[in-house]
Protein backbone atom coordinates (compact mmCIF):
# COMPACT_ATOMS: atom_id res chain seq x y z
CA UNK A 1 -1.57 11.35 -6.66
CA UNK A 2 0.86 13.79 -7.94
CA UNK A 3 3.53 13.22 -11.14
CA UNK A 4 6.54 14.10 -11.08
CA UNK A 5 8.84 15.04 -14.20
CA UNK A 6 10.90 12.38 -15.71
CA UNK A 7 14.95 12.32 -14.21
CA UNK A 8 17.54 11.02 -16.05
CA UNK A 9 19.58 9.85 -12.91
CA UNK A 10 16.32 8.24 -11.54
CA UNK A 11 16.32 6.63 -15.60
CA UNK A 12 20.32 5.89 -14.71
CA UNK A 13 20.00 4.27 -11.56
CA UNK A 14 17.35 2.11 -12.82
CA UNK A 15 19.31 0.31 -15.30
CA UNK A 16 22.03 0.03 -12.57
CA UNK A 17 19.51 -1.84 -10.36
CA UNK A 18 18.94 -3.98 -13.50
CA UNK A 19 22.70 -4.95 -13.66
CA UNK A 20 22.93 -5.51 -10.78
CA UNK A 21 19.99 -8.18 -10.58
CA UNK A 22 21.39 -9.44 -14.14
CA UNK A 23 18.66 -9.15 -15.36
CA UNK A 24 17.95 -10.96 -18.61
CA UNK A 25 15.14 -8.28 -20.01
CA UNK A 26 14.28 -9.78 -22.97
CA UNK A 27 13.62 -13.18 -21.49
CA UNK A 28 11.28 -11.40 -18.73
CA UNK A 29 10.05 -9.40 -21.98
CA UNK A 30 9.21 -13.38 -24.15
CA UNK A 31 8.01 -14.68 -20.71
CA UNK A 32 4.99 -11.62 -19.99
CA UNK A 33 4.32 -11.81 -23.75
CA UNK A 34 3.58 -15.41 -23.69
CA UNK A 35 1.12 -14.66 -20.94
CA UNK A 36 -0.69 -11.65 -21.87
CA UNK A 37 -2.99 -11.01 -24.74
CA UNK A 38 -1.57 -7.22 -25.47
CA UNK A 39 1.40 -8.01 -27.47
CA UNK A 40 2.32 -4.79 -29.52
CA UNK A 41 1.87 -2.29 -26.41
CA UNK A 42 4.48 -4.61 -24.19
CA UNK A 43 6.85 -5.23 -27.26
CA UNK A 44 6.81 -1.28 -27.73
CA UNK A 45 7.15 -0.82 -23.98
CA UNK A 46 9.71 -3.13 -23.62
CA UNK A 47 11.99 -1.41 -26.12
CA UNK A 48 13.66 1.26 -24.82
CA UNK A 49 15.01 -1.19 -21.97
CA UNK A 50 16.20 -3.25 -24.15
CA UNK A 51 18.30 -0.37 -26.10
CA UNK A 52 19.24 1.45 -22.83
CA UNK A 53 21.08 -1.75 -21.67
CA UNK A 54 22.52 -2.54 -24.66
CA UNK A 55 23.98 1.00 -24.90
CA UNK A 56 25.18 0.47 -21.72
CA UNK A 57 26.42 -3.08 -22.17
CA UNK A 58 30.13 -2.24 -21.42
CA UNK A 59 29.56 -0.31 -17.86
CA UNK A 60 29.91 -2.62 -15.67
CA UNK A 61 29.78 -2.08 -11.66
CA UNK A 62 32.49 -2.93 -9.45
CA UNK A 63 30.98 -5.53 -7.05
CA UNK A 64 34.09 -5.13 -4.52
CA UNK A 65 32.08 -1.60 -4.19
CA UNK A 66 30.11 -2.30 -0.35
CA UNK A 67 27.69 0.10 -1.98
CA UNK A 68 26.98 -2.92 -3.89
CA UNK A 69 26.29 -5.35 -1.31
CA UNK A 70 23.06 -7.00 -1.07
CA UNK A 71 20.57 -7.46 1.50
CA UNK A 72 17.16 -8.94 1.31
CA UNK A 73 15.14 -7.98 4.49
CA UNK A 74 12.94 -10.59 6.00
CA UNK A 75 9.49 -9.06 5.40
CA UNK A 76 9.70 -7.90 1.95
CA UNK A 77 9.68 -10.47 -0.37
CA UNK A 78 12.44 -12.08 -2.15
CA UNK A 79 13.51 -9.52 -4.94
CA UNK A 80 16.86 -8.49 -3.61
CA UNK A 81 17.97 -5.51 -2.87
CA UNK A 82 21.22 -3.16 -2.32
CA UNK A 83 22.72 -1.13 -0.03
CA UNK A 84 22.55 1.61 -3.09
CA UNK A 85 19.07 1.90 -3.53
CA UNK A 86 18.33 3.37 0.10
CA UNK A 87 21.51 5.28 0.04
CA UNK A 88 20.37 6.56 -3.78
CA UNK A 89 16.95 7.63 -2.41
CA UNK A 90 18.09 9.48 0.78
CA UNK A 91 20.90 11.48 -0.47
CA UNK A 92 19.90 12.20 -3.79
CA UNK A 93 16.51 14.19 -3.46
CA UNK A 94 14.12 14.16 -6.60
CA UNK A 95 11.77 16.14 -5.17
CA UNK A 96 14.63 19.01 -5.08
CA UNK A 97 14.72 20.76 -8.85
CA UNK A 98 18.24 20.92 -10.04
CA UNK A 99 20.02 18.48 -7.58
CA UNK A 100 23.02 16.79 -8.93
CA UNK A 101 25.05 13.80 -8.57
CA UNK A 102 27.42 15.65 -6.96
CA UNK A 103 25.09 16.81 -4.09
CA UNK A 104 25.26 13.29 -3.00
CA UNK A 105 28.60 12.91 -1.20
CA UNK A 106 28.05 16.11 -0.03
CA UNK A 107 24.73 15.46 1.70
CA UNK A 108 26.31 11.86 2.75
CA UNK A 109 29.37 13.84 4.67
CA UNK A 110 26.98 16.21 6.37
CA UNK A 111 25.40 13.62 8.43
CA UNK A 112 28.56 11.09 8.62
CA UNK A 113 25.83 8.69 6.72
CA UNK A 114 23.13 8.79 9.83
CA UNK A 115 20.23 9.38 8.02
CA UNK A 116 21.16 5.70 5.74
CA UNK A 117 22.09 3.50 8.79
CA UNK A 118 18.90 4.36 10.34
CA UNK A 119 17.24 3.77 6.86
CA UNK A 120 19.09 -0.12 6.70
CA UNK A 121 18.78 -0.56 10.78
CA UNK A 122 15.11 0.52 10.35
CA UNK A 123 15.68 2.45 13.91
CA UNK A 124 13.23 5.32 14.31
CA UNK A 125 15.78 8.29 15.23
CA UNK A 126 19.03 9.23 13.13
CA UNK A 127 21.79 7.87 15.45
CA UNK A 128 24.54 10.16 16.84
CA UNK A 129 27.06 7.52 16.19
CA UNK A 130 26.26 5.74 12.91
CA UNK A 131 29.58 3.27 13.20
CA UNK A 132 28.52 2.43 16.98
CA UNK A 133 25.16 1.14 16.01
CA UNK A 134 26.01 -0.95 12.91
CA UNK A 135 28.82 -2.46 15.30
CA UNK A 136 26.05 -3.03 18.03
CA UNK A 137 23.39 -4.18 15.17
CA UNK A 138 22.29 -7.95 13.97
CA UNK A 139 23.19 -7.64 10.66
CA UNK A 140 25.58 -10.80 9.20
CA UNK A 141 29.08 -10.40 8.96
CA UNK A 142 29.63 -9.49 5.15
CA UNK A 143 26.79 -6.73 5.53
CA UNK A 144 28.24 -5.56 8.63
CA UNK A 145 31.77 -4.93 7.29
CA UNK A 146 30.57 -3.45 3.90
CA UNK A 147 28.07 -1.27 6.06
CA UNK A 148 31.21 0.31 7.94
CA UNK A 149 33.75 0.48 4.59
CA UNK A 150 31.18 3.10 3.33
CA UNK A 151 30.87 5.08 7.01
CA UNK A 152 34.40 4.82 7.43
CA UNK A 153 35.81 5.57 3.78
CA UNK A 154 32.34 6.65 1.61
CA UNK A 155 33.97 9.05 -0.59
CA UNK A 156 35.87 6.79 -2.62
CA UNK A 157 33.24 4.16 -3.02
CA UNK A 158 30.42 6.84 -3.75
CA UNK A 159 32.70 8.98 -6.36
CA UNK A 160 33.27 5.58 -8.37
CA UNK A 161 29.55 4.48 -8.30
CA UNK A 162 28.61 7.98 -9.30
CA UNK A 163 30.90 8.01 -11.53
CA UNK A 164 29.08 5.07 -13.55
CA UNK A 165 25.84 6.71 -13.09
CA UNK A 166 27.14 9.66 -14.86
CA UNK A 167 28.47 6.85 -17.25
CA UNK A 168 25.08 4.98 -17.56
CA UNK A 169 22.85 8.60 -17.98
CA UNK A 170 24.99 9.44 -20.73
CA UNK A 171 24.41 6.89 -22.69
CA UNK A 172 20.50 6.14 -22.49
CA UNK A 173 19.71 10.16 -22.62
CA UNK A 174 19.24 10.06 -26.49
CA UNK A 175 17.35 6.65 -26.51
CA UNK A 176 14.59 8.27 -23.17
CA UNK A 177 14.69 11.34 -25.52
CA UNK A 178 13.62 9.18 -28.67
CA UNK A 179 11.01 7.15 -26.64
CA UNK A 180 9.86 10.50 -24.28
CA UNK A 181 6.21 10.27 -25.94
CA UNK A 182 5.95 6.94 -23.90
CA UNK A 183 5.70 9.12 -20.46
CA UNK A 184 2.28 9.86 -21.76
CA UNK A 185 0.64 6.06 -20.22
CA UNK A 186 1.49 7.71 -16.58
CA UNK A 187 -0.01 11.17 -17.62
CA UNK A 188 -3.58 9.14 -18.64
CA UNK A 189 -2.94 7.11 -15.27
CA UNK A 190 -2.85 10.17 -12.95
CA UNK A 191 -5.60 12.40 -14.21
CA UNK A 192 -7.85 8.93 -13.95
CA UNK A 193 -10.20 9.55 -11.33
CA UNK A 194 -9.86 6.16 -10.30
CA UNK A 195 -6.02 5.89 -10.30
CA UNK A 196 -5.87 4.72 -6.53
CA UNK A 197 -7.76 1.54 -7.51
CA UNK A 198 -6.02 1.08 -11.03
CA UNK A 199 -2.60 1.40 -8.82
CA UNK A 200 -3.75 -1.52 -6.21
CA UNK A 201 -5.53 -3.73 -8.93
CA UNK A 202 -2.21 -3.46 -11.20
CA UNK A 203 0.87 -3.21 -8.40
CA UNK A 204 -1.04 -4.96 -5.88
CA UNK A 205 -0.12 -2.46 -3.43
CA UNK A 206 -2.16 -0.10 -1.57
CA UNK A 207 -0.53 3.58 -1.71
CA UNK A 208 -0.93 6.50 0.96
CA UNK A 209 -3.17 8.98 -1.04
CA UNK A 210 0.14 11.81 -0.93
CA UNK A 211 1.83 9.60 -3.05
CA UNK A 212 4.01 11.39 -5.89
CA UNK A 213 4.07 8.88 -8.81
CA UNK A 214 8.02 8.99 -11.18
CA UNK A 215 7.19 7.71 -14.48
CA UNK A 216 10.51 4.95 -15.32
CA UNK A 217 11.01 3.30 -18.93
CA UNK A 218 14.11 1.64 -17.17
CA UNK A 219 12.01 -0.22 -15.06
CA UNK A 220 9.02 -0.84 -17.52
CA UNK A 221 8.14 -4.26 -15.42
CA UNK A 222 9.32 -3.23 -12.17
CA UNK A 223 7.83 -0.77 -9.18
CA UNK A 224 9.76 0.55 -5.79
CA UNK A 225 8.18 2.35 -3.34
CA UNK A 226 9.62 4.56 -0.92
CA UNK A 227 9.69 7.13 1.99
CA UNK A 228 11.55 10.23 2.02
CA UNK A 229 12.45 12.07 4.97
CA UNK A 230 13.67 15.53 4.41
CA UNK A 231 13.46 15.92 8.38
CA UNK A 232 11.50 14.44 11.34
CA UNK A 233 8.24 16.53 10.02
CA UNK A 234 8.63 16.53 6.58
CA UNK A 235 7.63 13.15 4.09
CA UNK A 236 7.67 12.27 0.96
CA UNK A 237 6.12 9.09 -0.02
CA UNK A 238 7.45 8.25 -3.60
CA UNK A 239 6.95 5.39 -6.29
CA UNK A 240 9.06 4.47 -9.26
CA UNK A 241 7.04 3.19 -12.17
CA UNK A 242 7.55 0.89 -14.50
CA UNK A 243 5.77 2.38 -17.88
CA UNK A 244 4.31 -0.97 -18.29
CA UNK A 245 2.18 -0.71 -14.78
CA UNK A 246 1.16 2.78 -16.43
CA UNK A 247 -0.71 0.62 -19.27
CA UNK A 248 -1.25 -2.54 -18.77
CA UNK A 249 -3.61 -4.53 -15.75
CA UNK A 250 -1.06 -7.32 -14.62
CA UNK A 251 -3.87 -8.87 -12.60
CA UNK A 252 -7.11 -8.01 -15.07
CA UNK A 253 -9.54 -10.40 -14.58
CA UNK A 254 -9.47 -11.63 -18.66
CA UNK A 255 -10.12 -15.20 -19.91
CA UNK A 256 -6.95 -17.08 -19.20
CA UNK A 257 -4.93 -19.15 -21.30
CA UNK A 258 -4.76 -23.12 -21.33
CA UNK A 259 -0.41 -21.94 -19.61
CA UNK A 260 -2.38 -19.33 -17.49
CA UNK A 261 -4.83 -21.38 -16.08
CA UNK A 262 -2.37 -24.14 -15.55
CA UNK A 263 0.24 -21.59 -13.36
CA UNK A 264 -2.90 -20.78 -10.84
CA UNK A 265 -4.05 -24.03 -10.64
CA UNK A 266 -0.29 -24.95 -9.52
CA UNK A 267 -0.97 -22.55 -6.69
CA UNK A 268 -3.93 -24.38 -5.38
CA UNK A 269 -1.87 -28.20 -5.66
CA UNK A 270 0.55 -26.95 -3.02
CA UNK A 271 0.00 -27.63 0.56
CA UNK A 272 2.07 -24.28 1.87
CA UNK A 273 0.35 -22.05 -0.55
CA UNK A 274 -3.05 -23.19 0.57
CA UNK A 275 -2.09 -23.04 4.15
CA UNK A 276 -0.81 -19.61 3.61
CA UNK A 277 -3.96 -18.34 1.70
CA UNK A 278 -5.71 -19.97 4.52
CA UNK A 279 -4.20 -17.90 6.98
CA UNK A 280 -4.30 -15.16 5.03
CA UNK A 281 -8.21 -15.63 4.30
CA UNK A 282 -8.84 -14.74 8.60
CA UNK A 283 -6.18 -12.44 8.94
CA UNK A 284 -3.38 -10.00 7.00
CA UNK A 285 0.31 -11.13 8.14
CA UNK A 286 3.76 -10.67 7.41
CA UNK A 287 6.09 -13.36 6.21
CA UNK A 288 8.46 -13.92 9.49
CA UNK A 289 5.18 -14.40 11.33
CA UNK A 290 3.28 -17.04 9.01
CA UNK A 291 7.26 -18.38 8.73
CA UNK A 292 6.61 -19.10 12.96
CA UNK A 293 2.97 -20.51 12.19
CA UNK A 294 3.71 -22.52 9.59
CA UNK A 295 7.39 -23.85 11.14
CA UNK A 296 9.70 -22.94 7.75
CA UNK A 297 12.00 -20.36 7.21
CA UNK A 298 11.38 -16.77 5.90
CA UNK A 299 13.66 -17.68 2.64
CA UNK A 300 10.58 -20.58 2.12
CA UNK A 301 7.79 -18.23 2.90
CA UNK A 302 9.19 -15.42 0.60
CA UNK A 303 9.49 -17.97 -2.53
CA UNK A 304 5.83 -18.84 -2.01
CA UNK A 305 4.73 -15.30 -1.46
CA UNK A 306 6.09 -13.92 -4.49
CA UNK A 307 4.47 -16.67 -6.70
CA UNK A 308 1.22 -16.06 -4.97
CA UNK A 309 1.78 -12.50 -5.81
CA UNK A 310 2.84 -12.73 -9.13
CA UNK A 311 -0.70 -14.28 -9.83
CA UNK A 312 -2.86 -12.10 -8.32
CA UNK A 313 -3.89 -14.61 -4.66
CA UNK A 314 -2.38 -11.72 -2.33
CA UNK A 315 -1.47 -7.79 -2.69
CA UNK A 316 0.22 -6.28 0.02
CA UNK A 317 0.65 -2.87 2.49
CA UNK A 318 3.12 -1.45 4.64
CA UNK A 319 2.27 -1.04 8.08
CA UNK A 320 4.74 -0.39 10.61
CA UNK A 321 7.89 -0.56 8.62
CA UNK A 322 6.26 -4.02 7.59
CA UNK A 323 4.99 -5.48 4.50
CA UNK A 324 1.55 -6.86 5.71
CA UNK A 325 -0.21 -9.51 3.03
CA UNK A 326 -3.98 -9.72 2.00
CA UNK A 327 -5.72 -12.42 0.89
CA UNK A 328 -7.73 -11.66 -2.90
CA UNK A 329 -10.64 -13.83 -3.01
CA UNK A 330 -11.87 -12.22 -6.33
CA UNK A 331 -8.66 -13.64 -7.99
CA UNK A 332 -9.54 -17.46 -6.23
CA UNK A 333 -13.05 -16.84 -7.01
CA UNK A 334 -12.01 -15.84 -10.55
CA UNK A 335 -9.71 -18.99 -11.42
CA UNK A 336 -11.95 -21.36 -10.42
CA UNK A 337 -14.66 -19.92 -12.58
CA UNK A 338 -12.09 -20.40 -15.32
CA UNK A 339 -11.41 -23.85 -14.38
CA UNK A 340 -15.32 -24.79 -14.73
CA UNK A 341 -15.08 -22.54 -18.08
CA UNK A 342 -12.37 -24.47 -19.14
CA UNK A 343 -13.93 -27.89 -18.53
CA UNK A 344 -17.15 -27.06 -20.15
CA UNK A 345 -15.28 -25.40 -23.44
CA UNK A 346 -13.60 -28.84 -23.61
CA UNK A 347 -16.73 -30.76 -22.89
CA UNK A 348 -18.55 -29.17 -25.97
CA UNK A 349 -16.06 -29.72 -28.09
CA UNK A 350 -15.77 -33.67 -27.70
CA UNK A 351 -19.86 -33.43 -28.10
């Protein structure tokens, strides 16, 4: 595992991603404080999210921008996601010291936007014809049209969304430079000799060992993973993290509360869930496949996978441009041991 400096645009484009998932931070902020027992370190953590957005309150994106358009791909989960972020990660390169914004439409016109269709089409060579294969591809409508307003006329959209980048990094630099000692969690993370197993206990997500970790106080709760291809024989695999995945174990096995135990337990009362984790239990899967086995759609499988994720029943991998799920029977094991904890606390105290 390898850090990598802190980048403002990287800082800039993750508030963007928060706008455009409206995110209501301070009510994800109440609702991870209400479940954890480390309240100071999250409120601090929390903080300079909550003053980068409100310094950036009034920048507001366009959403007639196709840049903008969003597209939730049927094996990885149902957090949505935007044309921008794979466009953001191939053409701006933060491995590359003293790339700019500006870099970006130039490195978009080079290829005619190859290297991004074959990012969204997931095909395995760079196409010679970028506008031929989105024509030819199975994407709906609405994602097919914005798809081809950025091939066909890209400069305009991408000056205007860089433009409120630009916008957005000016405005959180002095708050990232007031909270910069906070980059210190992912410092302590890195040089820990066990940081592969912190990463998969915390993200629930198994990394490739070449990994190069980006500290993020924009995302503080969030995590993205990602591979870079600076050619056919060069890769970089990359994460953004959230600060708060730097300090705190989401999943730790600690004594849960009464509203803790009583969100697992809601996982065991429902049928799909349990016939997922049983699936699961003899076999990692994907969600369009146990979609087929269990006869609902992907949308109904994603809802119940990110709940079972959320609470610790499943961590994931990618494996052949797929997001393959594993069942975690230390977290089963673990809440029923609470649940027996639980009744025998109350027993004692009616004694």
């Amino acid at each position: 595992m390898n850090k990598l400096t802190p980048d403002l645009y990287a800082e800039a484009f993750g508030i963007l991603t928060r706008k455009l998932l409206k995110d209501d931070c301070l009510a994800m902020r109440n609702s991870i404080l209400a479940k954890r027992p480390e309240k100071e370190l999250i409120t601090e953590l929390f903080q300079p999210l909550l003053e980068m957005m409100e310094a950036s309150e009034s920048l507001t994106p366009n959403l007639s921008n196709p840049l903008y358009t969003q597209l939730t791909p049927p094996d990885e989960g149902n957090v949505p996601t935007f044309f921008i972020r794979d466009f953001f990660y191939i053409y701006y390169d933060i491995m590359e010291h003293g790339v700019s914004f500006d870099d970006i439409c130039r490195h978009f016109e080079d290829d005619h936007g190859a290297k991004w269709t074959a990012s969204i089409l997931h095909l395995e060579e760079t196409p010679s014809d970028p506008v031929s294969c989105v024509l030819k591809s199975s994407l709906d409508a609405p994602e097919k049209l914005a798809m081809l307003q950025i091939l066909l006329d890209g400069k305009t959209w991408i000056k205007e969304c860089l433009f409120l980048l630009k916008q957005i990094a000016a405005a959180i630099e002095p708050i990232l430079n007031k909270y910069h000692s906070l980059y210190t969690y992912c410092d302590t993370l890195v040089s820990s000799k066990d940081c592969q197993k912190i990463l998969l206990r915390r993200m629930g997500m198994t990394l490739p060992q070449d990994t190069c970790i980006l500290p993020c106080l924009s995302l503080c709760n969030m995590a993205d993973f990602y591979t870079s291809f600076a050619d056919k024989t060069q890769r970089s695999n990359i994460v953004r993290l959230g600060i708060l995945f730097c300090a705190i174990d989401t999943f730790s096995r600690e004594v849960f509360s009464t509203e803790q135990l009583s969100e697992h337990l809601k996982m065991f009362s429902d049928p799909t869930k349990l016939a997922i984790l049983s699936i699961l239990k003899k076999e990692p899967t994907y969600q369009s496949d146990l979609a087929k086995r269990l006869s609902l759609t992907t949308a109904t499988i994603s809802h119940h996978m990110n709940q079972l994720y959320l609470n610790g029943f499943v961590c994931h991998e990618v494996r052949n441009n797929k997001l393959y799920y594993f069942y975690q029977s230390d977290m089963v094991e673990h809440t029923v041991n609470q649940l027996f904890q639980y009744r025998n606390h109350t027993f004692q105290q009616e004694q």
